[in-house]
Protein backbone atom coordinates (compact mmCIF):
# COMPACT_ATOMS: atom_id res chain seq x y z
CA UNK A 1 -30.01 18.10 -1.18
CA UNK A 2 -28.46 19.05 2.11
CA UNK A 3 -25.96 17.15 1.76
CA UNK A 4 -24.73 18.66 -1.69
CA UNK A 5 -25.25 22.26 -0.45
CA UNK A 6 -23.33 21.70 2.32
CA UNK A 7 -20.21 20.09 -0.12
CA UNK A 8 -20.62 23.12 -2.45
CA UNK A 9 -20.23 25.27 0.60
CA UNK A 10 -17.29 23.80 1.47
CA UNK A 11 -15.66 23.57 -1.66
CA UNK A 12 -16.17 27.45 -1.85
CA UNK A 13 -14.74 27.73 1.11
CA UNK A 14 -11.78 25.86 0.25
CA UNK A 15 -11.50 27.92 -3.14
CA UNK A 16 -11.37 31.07 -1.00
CA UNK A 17 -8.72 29.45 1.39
CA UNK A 18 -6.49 28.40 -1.60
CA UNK A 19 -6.78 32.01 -3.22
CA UNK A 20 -5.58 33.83 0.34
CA UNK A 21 -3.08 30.89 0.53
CA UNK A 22 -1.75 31.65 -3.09
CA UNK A 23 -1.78 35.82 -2.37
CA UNK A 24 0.59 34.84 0.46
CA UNK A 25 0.96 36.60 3.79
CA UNK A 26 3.32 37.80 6.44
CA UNK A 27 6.48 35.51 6.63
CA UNK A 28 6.51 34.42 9.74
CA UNK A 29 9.69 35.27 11.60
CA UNK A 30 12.08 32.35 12.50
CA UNK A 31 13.85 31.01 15.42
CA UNK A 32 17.60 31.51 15.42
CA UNK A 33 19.28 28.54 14.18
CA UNK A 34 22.79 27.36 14.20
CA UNK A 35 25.14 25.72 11.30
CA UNK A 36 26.32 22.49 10.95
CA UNK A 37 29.33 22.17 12.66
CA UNK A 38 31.15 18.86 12.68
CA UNK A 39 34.46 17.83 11.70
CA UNK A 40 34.92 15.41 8.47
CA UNK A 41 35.92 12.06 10.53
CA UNK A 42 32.75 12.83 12.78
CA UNK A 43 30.37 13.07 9.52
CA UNK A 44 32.33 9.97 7.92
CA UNK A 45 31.13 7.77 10.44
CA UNK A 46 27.43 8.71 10.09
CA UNK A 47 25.38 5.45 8.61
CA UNK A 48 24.84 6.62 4.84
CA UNK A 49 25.91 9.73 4.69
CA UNK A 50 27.53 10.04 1.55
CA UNK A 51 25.87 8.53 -1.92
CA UNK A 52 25.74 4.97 -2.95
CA UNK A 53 27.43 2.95 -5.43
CA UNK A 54 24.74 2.46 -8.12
CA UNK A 55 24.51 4.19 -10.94
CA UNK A 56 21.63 5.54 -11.79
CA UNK A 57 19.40 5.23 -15.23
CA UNK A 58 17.97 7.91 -16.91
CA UNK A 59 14.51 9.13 -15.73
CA UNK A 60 12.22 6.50 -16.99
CA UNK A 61 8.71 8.29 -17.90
CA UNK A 62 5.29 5.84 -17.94
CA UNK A 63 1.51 5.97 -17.62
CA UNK A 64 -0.96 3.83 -16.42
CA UNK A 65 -3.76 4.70 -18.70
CA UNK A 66 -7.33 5.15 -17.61
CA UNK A 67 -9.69 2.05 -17.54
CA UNK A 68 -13.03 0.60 -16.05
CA UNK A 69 -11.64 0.88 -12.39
CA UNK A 70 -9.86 4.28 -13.01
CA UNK A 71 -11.09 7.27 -14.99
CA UNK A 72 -8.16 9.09 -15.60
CA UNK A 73 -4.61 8.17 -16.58
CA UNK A 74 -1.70 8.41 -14.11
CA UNK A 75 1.92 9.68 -15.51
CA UNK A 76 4.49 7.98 -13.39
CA UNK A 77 8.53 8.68 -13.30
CA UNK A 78 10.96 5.83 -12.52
CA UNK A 79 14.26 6.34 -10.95
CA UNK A 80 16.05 3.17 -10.85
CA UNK A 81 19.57 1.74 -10.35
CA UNK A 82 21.81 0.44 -13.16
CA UNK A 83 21.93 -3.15 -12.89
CA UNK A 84 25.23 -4.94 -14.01
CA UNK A 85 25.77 -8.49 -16.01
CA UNK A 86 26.29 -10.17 -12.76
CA UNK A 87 23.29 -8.29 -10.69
CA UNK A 88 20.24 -10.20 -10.76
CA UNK A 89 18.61 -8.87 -7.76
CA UNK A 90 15.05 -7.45 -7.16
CA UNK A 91 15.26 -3.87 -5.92
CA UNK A 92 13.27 -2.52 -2.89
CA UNK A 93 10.36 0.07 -3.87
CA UNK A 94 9.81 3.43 -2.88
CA UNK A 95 6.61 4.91 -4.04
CA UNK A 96 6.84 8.70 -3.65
CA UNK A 97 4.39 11.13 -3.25
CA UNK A 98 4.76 14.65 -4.19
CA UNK A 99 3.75 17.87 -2.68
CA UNK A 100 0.38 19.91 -3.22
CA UNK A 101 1.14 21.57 -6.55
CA UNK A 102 4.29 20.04 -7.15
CA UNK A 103 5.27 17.49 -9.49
CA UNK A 104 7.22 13.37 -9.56
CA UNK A 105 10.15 15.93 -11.29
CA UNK A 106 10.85 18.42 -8.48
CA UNK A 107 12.86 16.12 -5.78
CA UNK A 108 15.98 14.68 -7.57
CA UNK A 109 18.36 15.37 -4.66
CA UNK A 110 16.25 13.20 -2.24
CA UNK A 111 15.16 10.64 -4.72
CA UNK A 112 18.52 9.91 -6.58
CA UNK A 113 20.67 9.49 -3.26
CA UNK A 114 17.98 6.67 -2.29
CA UNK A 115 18.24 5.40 -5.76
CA UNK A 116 21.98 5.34 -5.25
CA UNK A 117 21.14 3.20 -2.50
CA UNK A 118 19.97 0.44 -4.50
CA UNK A 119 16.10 1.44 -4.05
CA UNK A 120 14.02 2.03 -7.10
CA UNK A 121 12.06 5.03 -6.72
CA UNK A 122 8.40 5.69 -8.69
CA UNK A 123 7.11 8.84 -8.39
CA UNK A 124 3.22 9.66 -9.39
CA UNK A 125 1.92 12.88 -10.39
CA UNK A 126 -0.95 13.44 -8.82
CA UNK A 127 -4.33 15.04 -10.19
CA UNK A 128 -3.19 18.14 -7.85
CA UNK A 129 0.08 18.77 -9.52
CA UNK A 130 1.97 20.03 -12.26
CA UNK A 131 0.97 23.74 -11.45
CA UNK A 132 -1.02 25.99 -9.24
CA UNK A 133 -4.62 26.12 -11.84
CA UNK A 134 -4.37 22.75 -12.30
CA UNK A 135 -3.93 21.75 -8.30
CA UNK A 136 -6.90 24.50 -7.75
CA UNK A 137 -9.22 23.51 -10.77
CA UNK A 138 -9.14 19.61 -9.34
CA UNK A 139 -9.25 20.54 -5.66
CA UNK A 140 -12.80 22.42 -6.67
CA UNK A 141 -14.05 19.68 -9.04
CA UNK A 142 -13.44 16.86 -6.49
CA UNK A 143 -13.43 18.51 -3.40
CA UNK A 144 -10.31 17.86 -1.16
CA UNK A 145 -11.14 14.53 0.29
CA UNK A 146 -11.89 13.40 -3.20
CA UNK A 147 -7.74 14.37 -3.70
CA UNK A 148 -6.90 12.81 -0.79
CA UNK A 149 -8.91 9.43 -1.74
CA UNK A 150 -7.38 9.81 -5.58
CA UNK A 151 -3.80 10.12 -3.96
CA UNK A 152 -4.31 7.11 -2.38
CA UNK A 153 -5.82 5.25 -5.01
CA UNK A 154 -2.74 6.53 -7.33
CA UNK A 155 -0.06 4.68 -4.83
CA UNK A 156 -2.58 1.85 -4.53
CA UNK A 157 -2.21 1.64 -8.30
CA UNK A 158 1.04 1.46 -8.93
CA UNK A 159 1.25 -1.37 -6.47
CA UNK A 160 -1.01 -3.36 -8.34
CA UNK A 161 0.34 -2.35 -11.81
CA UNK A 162 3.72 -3.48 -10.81
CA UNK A 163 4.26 -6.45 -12.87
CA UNK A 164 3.27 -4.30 -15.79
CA UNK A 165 5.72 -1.73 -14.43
CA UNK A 166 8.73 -4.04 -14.39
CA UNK A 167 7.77 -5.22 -18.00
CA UNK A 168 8.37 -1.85 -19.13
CA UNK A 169 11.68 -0.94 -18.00
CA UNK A 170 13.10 -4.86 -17.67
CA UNK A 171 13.66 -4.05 -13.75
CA UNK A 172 12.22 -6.53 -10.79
CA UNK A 173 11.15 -5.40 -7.74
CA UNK A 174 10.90 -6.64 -4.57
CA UNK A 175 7.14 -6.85 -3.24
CA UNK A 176 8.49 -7.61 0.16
CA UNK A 177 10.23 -4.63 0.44
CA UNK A 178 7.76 -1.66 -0.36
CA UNK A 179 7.90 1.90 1.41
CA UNK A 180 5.81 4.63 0.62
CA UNK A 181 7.12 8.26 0.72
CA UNK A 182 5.81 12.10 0.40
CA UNK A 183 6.76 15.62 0.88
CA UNK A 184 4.31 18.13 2.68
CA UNK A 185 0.60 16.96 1.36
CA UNK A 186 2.27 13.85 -0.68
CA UNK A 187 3.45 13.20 3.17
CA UNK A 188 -0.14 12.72 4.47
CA UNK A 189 -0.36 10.69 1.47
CA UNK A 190 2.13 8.76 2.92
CA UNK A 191 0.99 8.40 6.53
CA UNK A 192 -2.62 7.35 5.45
CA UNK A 193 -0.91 3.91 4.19
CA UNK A 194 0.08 3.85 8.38
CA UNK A 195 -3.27 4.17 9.46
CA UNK A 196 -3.62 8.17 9.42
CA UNK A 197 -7.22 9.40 8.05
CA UNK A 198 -8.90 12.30 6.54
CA UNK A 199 -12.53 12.81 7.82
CA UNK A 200 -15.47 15.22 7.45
CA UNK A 201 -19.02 14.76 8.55
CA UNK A 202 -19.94 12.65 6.21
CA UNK A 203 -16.84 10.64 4.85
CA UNK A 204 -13.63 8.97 6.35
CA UNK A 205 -10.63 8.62 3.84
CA UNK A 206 -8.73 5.30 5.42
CA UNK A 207 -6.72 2.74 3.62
CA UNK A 208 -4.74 -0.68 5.06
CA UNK A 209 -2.38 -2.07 2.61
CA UNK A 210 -0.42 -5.06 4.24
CA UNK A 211 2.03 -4.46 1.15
CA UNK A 212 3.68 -1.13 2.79
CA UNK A 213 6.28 -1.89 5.17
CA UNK A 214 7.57 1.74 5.87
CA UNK A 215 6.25 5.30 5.76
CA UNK A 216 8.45 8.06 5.10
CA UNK A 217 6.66 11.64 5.97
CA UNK A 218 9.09 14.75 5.17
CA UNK A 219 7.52 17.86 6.53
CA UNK A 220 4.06 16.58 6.63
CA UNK A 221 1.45 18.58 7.46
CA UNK A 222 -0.59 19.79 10.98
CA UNK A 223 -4.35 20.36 10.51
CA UNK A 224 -5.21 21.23 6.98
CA UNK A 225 -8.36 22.49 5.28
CA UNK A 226 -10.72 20.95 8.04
CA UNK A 227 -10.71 17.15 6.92
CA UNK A 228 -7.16 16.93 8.46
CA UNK A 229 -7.47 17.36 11.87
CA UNK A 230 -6.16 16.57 15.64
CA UNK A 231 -7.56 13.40 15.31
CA UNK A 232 -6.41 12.29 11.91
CA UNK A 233 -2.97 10.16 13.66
CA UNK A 234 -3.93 9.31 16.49
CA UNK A 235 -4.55 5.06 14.79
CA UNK A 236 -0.87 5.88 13.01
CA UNK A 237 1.37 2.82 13.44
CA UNK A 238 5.08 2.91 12.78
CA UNK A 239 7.45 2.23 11.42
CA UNK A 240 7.46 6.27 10.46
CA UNK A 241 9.93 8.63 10.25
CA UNK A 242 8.72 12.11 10.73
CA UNK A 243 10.85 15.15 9.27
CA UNK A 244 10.56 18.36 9.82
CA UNK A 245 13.01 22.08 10.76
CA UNK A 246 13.02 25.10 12.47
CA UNK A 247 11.85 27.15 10.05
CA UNK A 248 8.95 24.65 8.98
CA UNK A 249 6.23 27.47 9.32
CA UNK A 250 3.78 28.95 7.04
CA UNK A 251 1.64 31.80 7.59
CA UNK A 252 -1.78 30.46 6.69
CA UNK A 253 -0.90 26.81 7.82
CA UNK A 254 0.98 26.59 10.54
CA UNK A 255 2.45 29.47 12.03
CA UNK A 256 4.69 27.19 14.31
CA UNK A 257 6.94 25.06 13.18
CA UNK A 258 5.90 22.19 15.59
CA UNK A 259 2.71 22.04 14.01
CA UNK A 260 4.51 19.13 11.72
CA UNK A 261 4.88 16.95 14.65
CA UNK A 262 0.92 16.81 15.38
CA UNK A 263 1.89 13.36 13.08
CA UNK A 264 4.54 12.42 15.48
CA UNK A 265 3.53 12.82 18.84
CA UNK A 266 -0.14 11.32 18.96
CA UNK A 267 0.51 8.67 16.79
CA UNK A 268 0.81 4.67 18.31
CA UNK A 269 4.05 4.09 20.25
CA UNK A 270 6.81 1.98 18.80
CA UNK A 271 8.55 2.46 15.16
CA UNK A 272 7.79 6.02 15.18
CA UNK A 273 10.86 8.11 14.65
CA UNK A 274 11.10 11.95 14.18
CA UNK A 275 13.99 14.45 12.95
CA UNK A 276 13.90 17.75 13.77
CA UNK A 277 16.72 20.03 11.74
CA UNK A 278 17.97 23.36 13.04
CA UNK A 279 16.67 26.35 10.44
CA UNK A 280 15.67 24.15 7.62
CA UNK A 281 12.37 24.77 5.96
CA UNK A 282 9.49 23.59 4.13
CA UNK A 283 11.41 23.13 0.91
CA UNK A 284 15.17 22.82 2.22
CA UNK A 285 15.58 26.53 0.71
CA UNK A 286 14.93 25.31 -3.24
CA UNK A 287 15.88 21.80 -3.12
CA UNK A 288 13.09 20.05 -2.96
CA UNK A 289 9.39 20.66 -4.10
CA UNK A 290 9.80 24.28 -5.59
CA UNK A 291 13.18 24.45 -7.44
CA UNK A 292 12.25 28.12 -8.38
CA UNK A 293 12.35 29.61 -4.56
CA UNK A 294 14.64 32.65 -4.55
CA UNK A 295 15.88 31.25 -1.42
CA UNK A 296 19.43 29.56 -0.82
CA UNK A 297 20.04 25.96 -0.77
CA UNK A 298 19.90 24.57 2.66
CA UNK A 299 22.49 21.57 1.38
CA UNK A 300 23.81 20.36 5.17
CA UNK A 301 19.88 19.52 5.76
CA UNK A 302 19.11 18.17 2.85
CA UNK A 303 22.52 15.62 4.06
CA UNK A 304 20.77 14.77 7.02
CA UNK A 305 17.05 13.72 5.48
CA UNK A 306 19.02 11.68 3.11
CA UNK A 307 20.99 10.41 5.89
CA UNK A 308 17.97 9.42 8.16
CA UNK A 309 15.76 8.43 5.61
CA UNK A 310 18.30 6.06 4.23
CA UNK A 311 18.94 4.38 8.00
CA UNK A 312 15.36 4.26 8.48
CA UNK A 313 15.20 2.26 4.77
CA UNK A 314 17.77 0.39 6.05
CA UNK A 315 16.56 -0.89 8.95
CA UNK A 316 12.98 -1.55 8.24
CA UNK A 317 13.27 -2.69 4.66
CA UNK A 318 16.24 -4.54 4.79
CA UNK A 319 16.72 -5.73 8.11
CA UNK A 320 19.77 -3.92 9.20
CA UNK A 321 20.54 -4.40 12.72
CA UNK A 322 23.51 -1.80 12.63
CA UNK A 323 21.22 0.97 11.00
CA UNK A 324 18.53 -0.01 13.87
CA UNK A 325 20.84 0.64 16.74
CA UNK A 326 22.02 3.15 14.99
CA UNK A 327 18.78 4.90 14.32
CA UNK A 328 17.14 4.17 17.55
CA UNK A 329 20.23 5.51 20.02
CA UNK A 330 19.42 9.31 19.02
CA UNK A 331 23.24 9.69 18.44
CA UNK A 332 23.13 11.48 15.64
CA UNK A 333 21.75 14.60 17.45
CA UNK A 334 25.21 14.82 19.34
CA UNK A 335 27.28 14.32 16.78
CA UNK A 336 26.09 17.42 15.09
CA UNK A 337 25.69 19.21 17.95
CA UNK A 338 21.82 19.52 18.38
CA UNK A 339 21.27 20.65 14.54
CA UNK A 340 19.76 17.18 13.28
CA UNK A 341 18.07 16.23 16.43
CA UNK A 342 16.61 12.63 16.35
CA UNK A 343 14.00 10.98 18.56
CA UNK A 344 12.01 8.17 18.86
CA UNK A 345 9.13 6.42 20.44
């Protein structure tokens, strides 16, 4: 009885934190920041910079429909590359996680350049997406470490409902090349499959999936509604790339940008990268995540995460040894001067 007054207390709680969080607040005010200056044979040499040379198919829709394990069904949208008469090769899998009231839909300019890449890209929506009422109705009804356990149960999911996947749409992946990626909450989502938890008193949200090679977190967040915490990295293995900008900040959240690197910086040494970009923010202006911000595109950002994300693919999912060196020499934050500032550890 205790017990279950104590999660209805906290579920009110969090319904009174998502209602301030949805009125808004103060914006907070940002650091100066800088352009990107760099001159055109300086940005040509930069490892996947530019898009790839695969076509791209139309936007595949699917869903895995509820059964005995799984009591409600998951919509999924496939990116994937064209495959010509001669290509009979399995693609690398990126399983991508959106943001907390976002949707699979709302990220084309990050997904299709991987996809251009050759990596096929399946993005769930998650029972806190689609809209605002429906990320608020489910975040009361199972409490937000019941979201955070359904996230990762969605990813889990698809993994196993790959073969069924690839039946579908006539593609083949390759299940020994798997990365899973997420923007802002989806990011978490993301991290969790490195060893990052979500904890209350009475319940610790952990998964280990030997299937995952490679986490990609973009702007992930700091401490979040109490079950995300200081403590929730500090077991996070790499390989992880960590992105995050200047203007990362949000009133309610995290007032200071830095707050994104709480992943980063207590997290286990070795195969854990960050990128830090000079006045980018939590959305890239409106490129990512929420389309309909009244905010301008922050494009020469959005050209680095692509960039970064792409060597860190590289090297950890294909075995690059160029993108590695690459990757791990930090020279990328010279070459644009200090505004996509790279790090590792």
């Amino acid at each position: 009885m205790a017990r279950f007054f104590g999660q209805a207390v906290r579920r009110l709680s969090l319904a009174a934190l998502i209602f301030l969080v949805a009125c808004g607040g103060e914006p907070p005010v940002l650091p100066a920041a800088k352009p990107l200056t760099m001159e055109k044979a300086v940005a040509a040499s930069i490892p996947y910079i530019t898009p790839g040379s695969h076509n791209i198919t139309s936007p595949v829709e699917q869903t895995l429909a509820a059964d005995e394990k799984y009591s409600y069904a998951l919509p999924l949208r496939l990116l994937l590359p064209e495959k010509g008469d001669s290509d009979d090769k399995a693609w690398p899998v990126i399983v991508f996680s959106h943001g907390n009231w976002s949707d699979a839909d709302r990220y084309e300019p990050l997904l299709r350049f991987w996809v251009s890449h050759g990596y096929a890209v399946i993005a769930p929506t998650h029972l806190d997406g689609r809209s605002m009422a429906r990320g608020i109705f489910n975040s009361l009804r199972y409490g937000q470490l019941g979201l955070i356990r359904a996230r990762v149960e969605d990813v889990q999911r698809i993994l196993d409902s790959l073969s069924a996947i690839e039946r579908r749409t006539q593609a083949s992946f390759d299940r020994t090349r798997i990365a899973v990626a997420g923007h802002s909450f989806g990011a978490f989502t993301a991290q969790q499959f490195a060893g990052a938890i979500a904890s209350d008193e009475d319940e610790v949200v952990a998964v280990s999936d030997p299937r995952v090679r490679a986490v990609i977190a973009v702007s992930p967040p700091g401490p979040m509604f109490d079950v995300i915490h200081d403590k929730s990295w500090v077991d996070m293995r790499g390989p992880v790339l960590t992105t995050t900008g200047t203007w990362d900040s949000n009133p309610q959240f995290w007032p200071d940008w830095r707050m994104h690197l709480m992943s980063y910086e207590p997290a286990q040494a070795g195969g854990q990268y960050s990128l830090v970009i000079d006045g980018a923010d939590h959305y890239l202006g409106n490129l990512i995540c929420r389309p309909e911000r009244e905010e301008a595109p922050q494009h020469d950002a959005l050209r680095m995460v692509n960039a970064v994300s792409l060597q860190f693919l590289a090297a950890y999912l294909n075995d690059d040894a160029k993108a590695m060196a690459y990757l791990k020499s930090g020279v990328l934050t010279e070459q644009t001067s200090g505004f996509a500032q790279v790090e590792s550890r």
